[in-house]
N, C-alpha and C. Protein backbone atom coordinates (compact mmCIF):
# COMPACT_ATOMS: atom_id res chain seq x y z
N UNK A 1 169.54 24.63 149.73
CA UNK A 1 168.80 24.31 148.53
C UNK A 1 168.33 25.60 147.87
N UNK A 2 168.41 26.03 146.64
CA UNK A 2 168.03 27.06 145.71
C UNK A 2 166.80 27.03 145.64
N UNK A 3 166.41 27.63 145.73
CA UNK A 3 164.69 28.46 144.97
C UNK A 3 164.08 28.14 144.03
N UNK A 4 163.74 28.00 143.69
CA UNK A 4 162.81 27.16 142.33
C UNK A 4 162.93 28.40 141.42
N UNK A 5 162.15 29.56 141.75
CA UNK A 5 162.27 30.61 141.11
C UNK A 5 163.41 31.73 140.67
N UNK A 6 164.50 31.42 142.01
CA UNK A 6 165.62 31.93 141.81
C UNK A 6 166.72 31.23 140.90
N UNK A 7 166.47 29.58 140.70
CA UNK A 7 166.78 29.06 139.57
C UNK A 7 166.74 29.40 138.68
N UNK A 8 165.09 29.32 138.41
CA UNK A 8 164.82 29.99 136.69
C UNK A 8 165.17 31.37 136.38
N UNK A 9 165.11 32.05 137.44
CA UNK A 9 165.94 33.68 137.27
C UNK A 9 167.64 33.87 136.92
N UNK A 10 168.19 32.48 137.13
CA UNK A 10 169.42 32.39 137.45
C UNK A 10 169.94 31.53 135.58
N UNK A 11 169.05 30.84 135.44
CA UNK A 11 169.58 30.04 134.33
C UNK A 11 168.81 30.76 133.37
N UNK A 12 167.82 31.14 132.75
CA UNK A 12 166.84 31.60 132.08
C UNK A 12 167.53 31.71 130.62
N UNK A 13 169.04 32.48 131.06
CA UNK A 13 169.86 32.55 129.66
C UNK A 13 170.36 31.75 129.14
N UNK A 14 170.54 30.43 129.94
CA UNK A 14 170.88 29.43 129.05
C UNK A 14 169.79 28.95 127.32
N UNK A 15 168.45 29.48 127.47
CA UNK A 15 167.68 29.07 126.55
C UNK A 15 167.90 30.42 125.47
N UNK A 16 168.41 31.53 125.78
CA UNK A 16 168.52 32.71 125.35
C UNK A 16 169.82 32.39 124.24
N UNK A 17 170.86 31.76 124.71
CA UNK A 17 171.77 31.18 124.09
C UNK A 17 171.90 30.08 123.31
N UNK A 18 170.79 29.36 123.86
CA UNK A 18 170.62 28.19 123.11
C UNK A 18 169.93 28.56 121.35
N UNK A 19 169.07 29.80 121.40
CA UNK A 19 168.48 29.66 120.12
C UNK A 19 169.38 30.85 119.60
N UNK A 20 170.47 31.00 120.44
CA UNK A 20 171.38 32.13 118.96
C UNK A 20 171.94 30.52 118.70
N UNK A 21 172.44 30.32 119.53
CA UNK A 21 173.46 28.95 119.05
C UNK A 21 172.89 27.96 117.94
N UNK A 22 171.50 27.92 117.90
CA UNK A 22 170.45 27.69 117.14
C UNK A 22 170.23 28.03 115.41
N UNK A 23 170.29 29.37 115.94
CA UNK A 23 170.40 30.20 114.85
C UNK A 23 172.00 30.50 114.19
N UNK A 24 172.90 30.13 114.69
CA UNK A 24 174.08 30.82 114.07
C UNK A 24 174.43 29.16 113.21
N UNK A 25 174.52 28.26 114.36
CA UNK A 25 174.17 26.65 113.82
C UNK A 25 173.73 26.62 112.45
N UNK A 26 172.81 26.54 112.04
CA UNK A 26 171.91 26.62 111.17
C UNK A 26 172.00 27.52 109.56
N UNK A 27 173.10 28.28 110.20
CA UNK A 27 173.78 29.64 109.14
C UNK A 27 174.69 28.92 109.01
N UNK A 28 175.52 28.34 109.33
CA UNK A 28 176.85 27.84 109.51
C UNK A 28 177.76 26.68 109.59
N UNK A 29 177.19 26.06 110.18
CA UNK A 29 177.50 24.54 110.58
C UNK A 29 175.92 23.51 110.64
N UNK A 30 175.19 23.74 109.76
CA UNK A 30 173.84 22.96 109.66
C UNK A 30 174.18 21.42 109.53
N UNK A 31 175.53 20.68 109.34
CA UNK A 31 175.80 19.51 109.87
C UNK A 31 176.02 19.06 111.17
N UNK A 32 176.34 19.84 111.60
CA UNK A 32 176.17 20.18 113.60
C UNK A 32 174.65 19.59 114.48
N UNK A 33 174.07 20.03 113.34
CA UNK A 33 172.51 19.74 113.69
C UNK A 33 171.77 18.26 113.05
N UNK A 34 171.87 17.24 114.26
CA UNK A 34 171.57 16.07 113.95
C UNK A 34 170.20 15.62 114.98
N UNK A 35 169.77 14.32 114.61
CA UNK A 35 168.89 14.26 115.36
C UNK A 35 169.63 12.99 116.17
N UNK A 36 168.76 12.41 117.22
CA UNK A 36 169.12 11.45 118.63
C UNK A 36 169.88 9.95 117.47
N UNK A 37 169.69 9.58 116.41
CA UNK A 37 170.31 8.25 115.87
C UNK A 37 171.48 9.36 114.66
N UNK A 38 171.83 10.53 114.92
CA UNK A 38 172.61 10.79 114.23
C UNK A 38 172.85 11.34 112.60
N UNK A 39 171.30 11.52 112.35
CA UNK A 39 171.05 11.83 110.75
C UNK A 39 170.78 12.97 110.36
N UNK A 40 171.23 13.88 109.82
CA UNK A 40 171.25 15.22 109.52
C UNK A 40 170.26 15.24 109.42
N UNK A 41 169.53 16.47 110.01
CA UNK A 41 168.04 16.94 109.98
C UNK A 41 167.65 18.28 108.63
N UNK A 42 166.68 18.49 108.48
CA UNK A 42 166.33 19.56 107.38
C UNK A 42 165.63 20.73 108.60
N UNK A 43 165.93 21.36 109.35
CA UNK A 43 165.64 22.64 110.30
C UNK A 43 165.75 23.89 109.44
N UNK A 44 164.70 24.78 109.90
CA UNK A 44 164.80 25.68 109.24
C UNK A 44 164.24 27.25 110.37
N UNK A 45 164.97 28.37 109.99
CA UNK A 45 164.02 29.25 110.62
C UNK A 45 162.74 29.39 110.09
N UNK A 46 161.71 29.89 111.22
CA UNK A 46 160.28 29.96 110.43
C UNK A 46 160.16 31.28 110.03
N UNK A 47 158.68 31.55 110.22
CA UNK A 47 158.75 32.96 109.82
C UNK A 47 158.58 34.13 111.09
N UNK A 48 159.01 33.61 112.26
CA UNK A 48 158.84 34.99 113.51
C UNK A 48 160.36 34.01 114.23
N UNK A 49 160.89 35.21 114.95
CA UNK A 49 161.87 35.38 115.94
C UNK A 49 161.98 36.56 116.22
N UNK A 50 162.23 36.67 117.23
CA UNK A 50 161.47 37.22 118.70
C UNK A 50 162.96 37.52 119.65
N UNK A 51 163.50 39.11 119.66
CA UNK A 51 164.50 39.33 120.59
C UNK A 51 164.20 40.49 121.11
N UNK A 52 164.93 40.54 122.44
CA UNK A 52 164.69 41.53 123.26
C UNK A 52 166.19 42.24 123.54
N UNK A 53 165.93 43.64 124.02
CA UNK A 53 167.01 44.20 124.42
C UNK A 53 166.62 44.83 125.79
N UNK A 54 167.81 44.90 126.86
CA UNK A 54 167.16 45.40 127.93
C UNK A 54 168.30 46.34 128.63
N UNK A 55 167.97 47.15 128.15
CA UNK A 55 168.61 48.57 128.76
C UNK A 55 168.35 49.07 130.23
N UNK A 56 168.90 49.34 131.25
CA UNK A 56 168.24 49.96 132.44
C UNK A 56 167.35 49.37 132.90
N UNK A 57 166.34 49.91 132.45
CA UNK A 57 164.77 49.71 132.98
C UNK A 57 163.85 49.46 131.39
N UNK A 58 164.31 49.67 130.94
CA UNK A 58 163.65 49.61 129.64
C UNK A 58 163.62 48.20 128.57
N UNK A 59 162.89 47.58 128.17
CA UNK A 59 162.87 46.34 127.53
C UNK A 59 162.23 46.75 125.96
N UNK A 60 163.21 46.46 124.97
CA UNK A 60 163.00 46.59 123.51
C UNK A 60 162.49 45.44 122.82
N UNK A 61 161.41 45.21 122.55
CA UNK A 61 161.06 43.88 121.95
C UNK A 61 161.34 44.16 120.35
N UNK A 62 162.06 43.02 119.58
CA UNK A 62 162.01 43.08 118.13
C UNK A 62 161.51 41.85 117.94
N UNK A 63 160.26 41.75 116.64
CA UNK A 63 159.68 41.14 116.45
C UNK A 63 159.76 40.81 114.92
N UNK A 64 160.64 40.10 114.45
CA UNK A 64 160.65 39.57 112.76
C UNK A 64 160.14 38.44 112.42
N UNK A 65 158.58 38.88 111.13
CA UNK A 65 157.50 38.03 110.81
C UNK A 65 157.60 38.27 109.46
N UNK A 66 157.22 37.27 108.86
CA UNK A 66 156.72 36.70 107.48
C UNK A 66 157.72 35.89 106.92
N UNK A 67 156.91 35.40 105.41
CA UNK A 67 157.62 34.76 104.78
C UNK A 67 158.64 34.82 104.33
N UNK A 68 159.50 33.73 104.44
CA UNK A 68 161.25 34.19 104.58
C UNK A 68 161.77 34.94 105.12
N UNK A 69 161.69 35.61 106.16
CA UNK A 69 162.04 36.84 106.28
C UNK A 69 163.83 37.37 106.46
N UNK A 70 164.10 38.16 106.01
CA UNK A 70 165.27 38.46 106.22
C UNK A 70 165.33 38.37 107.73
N UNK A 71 166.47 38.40 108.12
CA UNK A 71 167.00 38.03 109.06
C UNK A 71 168.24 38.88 109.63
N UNK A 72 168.62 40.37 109.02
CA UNK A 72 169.79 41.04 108.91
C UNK A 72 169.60 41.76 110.22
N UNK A 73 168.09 42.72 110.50
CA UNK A 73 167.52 43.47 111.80
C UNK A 73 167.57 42.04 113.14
N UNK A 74 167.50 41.15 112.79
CA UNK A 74 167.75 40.64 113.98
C UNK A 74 169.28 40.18 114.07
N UNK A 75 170.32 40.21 113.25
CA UNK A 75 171.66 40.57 114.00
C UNK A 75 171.74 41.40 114.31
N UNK A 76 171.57 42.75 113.82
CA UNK A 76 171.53 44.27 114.27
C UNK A 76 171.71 44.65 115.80
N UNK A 77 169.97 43.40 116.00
CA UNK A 77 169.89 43.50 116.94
C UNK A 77 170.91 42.66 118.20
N UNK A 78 171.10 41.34 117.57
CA UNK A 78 172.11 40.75 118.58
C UNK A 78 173.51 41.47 118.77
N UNK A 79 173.50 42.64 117.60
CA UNK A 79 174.86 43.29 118.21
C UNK A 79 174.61 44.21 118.55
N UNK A 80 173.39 44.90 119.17
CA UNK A 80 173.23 45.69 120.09
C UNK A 80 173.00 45.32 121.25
N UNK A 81 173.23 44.06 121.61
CA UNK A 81 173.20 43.39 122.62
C UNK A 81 171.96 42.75 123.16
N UNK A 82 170.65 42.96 121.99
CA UNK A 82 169.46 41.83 122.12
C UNK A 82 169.55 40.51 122.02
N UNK A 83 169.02 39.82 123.19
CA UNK A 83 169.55 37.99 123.05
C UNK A 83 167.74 37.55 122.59
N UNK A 84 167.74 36.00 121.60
CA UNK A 84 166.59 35.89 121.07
C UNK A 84 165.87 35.32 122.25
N UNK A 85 164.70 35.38 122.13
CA UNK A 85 163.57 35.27 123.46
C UNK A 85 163.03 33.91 122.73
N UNK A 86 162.54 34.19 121.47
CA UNK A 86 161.54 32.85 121.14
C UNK A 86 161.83 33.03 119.60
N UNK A 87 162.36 31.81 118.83
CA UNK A 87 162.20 31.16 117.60
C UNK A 87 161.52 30.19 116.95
N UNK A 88 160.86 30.54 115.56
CA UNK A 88 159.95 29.32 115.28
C UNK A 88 160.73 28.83 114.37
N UNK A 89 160.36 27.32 114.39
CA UNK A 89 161.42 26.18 113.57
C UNK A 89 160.64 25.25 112.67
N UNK A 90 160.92 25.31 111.20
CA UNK A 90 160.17 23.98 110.41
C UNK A 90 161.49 23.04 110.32
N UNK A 91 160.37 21.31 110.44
CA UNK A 91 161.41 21.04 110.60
C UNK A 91 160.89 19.90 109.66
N UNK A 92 161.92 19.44 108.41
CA UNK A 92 161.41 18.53 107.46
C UNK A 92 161.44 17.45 107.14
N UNK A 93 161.45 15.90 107.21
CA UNK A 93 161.78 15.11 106.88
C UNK A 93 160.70 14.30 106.06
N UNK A 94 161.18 14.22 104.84
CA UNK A 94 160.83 13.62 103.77
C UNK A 94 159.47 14.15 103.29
N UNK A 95 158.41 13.83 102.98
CA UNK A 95 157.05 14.61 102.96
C UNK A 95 156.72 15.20 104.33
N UNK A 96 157.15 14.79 104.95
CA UNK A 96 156.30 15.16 106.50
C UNK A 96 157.01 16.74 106.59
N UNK A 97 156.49 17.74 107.05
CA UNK A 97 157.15 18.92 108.03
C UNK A 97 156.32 19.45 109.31
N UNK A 98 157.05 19.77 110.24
CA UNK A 98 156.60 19.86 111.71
C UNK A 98 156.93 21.41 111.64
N UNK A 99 155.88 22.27 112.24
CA UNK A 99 156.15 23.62 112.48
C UNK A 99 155.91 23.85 114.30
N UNK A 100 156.78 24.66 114.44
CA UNK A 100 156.77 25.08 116.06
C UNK A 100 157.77 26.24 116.65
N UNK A 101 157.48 26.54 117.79
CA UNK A 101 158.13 27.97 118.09
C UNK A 101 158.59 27.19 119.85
N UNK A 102 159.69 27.88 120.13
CA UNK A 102 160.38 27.67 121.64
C UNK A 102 161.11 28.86 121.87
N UNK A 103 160.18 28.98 122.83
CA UNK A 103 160.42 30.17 124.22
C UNK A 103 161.42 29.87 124.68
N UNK A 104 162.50 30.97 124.61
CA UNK A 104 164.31 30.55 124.92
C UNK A 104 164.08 30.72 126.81
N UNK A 105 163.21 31.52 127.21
CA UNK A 105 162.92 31.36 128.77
C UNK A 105 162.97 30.03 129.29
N UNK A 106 161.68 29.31 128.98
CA UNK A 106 161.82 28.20 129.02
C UNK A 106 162.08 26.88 128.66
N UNK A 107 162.05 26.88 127.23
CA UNK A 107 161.94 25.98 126.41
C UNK A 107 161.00 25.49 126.32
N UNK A 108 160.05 25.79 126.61
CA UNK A 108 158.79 25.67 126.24
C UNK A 108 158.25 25.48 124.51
N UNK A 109 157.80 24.70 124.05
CA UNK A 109 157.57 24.62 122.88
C UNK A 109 156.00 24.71 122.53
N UNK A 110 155.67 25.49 121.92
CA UNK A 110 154.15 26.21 121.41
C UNK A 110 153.93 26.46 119.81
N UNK A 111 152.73 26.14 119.67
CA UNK A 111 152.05 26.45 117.88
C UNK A 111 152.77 24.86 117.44
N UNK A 112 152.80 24.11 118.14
CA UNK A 112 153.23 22.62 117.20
C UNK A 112 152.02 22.33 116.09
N UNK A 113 152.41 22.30 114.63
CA UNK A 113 151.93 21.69 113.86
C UNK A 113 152.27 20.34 113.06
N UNK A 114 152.05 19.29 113.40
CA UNK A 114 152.14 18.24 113.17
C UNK A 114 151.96 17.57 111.66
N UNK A 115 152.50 17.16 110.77
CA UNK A 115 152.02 16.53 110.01
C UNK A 115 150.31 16.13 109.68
N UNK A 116 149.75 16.13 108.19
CA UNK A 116 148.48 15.50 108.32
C UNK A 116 148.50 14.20 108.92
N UNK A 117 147.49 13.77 110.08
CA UNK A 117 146.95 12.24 109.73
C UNK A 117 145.82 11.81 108.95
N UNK A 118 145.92 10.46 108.76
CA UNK A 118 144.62 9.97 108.03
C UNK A 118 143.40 10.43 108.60
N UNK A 119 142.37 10.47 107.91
CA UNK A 119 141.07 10.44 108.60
C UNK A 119 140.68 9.29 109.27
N UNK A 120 139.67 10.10 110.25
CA UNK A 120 138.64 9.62 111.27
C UNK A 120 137.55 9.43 110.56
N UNK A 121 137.42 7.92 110.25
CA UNK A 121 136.30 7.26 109.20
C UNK A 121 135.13 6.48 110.27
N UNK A 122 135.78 5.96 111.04
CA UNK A 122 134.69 4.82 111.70
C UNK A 122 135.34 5.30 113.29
N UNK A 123 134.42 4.90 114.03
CA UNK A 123 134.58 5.01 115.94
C UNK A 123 135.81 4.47 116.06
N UNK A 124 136.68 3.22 115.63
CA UNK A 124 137.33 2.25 115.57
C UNK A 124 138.95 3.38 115.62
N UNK A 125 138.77 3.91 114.37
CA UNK A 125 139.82 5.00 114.06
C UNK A 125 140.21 5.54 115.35
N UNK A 126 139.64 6.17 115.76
CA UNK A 126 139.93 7.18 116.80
C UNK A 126 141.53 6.88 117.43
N UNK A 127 140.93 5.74 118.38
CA UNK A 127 142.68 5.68 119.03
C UNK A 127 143.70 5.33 118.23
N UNK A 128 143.82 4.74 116.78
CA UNK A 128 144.69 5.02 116.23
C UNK A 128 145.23 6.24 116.07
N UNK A 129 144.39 7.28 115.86
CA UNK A 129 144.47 8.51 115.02
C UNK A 129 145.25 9.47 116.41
N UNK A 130 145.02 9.06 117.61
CA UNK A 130 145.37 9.56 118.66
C UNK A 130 146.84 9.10 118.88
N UNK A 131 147.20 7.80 118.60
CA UNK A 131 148.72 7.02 118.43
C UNK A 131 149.42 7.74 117.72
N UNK A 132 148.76 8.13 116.33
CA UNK A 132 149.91 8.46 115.24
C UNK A 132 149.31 10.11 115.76
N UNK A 133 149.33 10.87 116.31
CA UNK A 133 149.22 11.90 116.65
C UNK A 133 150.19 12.36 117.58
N UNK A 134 150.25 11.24 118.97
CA UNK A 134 151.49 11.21 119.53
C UNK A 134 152.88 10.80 118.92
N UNK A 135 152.69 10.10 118.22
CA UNK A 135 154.08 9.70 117.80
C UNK A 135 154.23 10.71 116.68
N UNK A 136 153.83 11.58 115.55
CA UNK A 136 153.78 13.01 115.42
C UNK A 136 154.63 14.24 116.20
N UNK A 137 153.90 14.46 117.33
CA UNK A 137 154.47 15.01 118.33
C UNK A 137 155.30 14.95 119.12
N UNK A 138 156.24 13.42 118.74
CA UNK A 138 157.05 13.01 119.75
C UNK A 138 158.33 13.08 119.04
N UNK A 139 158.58 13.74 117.70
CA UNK A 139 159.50 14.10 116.77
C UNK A 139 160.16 15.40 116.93
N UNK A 140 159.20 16.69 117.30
CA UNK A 140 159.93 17.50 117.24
C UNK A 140 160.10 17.65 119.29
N UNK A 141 160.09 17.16 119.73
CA UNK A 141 160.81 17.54 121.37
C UNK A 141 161.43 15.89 121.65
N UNK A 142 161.82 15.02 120.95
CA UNK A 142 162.73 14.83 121.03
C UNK A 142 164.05 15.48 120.33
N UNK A 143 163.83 16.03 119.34
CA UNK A 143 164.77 16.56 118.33
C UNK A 143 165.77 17.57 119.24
N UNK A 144 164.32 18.79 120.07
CA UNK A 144 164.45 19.61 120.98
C UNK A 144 165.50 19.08 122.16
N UNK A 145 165.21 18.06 122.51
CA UNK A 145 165.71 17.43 123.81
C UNK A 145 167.23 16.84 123.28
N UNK A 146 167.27 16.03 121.79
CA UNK A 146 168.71 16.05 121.35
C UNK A 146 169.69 17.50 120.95
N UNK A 147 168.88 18.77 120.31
CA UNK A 147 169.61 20.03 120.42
C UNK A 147 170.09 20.64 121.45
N UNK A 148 169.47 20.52 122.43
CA UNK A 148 169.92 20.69 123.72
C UNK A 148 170.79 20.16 124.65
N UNK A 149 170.70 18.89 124.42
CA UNK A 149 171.73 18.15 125.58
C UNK A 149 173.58 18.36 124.02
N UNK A 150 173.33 18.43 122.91
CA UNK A 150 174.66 19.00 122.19
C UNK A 150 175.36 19.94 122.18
N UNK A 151 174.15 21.42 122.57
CA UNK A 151 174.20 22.44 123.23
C UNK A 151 174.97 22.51 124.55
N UNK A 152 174.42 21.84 125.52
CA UNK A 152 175.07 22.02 127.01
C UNK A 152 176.82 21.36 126.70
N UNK A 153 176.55 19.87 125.91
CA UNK A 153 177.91 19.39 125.58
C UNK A 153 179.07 20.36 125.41
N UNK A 154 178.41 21.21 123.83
CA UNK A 154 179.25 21.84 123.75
C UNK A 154 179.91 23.38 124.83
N UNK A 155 178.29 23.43 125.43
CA UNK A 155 178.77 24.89 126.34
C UNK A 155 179.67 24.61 127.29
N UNK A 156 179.95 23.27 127.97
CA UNK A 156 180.81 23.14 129.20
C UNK A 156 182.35 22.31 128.62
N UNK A 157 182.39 22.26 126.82
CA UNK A 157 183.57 21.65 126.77
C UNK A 157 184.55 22.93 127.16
N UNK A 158 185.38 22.71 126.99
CA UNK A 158 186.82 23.21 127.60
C UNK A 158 186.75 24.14 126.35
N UNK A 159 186.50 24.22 125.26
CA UNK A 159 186.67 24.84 123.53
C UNK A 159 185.84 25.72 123.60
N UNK A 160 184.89 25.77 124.39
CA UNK A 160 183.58 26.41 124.22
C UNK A 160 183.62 28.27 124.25
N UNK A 161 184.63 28.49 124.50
CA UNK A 161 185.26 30.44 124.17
C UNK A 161 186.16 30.34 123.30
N UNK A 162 186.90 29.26 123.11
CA UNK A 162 187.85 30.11 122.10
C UNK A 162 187.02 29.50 120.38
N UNK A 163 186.55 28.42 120.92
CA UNK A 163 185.70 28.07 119.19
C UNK A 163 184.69 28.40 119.06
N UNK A 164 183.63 27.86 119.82
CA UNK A 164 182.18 28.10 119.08
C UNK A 164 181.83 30.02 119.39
N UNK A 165 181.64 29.88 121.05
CA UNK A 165 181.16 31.00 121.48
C UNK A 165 182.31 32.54 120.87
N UNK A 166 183.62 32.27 120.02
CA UNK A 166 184.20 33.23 119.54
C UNK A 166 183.34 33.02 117.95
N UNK A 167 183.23 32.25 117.53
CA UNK A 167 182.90 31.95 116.22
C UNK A 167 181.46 33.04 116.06
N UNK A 168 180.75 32.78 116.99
CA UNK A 168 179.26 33.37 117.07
C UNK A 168 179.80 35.00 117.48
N UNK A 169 180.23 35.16 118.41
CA UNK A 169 180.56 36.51 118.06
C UNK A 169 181.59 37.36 117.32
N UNK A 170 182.06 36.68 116.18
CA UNK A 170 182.11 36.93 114.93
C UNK A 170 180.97 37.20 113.56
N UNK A 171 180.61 36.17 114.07
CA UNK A 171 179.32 36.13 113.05
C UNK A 171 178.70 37.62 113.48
N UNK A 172 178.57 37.50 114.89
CA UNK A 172 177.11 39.02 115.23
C UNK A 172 177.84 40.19 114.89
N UNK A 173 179.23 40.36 115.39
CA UNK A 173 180.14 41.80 114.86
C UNK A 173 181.42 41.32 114.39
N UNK A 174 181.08 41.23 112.64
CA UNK A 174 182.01 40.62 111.67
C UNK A 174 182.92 42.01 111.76
């Protein structure tokens, strides 16, 4: 039986891959990107992504923030061989938009901003306001949990070097 820790030491890059695949997705094939009943989603990069490069002993963090931000220094960086660590994602449907960031380590998902709910008027409110809060929150990690299991689909089909994973490293060194 494997290690718990030697696991996560062992797979760690699968989430590292998952948000270039994420990111190149999204440049490229943004019909690729559906949600669990199949309906094209509105995903977007936010305004930070987060890659590292790791030379020797040495670890290069690049850190690209603000509004809109170009996005050119972080291919730069993926073709110097930095893989992304953590991307933040808006994600839109109809008035509503969900903001959030996932740690390619773990997939861990952090800074969720949820849609407004109604106000908390009377005592009564409350556990509603707590319902539609979860069900809020239960939009963007399922979304997460459908990008991912399309992800693995595609990483173990048989196509997965000569199409996608050549396609992406095209994109990084055109």
């Amino acid at each position: 039986m494997i290690d718990m820790a030697a696991a996560y030491n062992r797979y760690k890059f699968l989430g590292y891959e998952f948000l270039t695949w994420i990111w190149y997705t999204l440049e490229h094939e943004p019909e690729k990107l559906t949600d669990a009943d199949h309906n094209e989603i509105d995903l977007k990069i936010g305004n930070r992504l987060v890659l590292e490069n790791r030379t020797n002993n040495n670890i290069e963090s690049i850190t690209i923030k603000g509004d809109d931000p170009g996005l050119e220094e972080g291919l730069l960086a993926l073709k110097k061989g930095a893989f992304v660590t953590e991307m933040e994602l808006f994600l839109q449907e109809g008035d509503f938009q969900w903001q959030f960031s996932i740690k390619g380590e773990s997939l861990n998902m952090s800074g969720i901003k949820t849609p407004a709910t109604g106000p908390i008027e009377q005592k009564d409110d409350i556990e509603g306001a707590v319902l539609e809060k979860i069900f809020l929150l239960e939009k963007p990690v399922s979304l997460l949990d459908t990008l991912y299991e399309k992800f693995i689909k595609a990483k173990i089909s048989p196509g997965w070097n000569q199409d996608t994973a050549h396609k992406i490293k095209k994109w990084i060194t055109p």
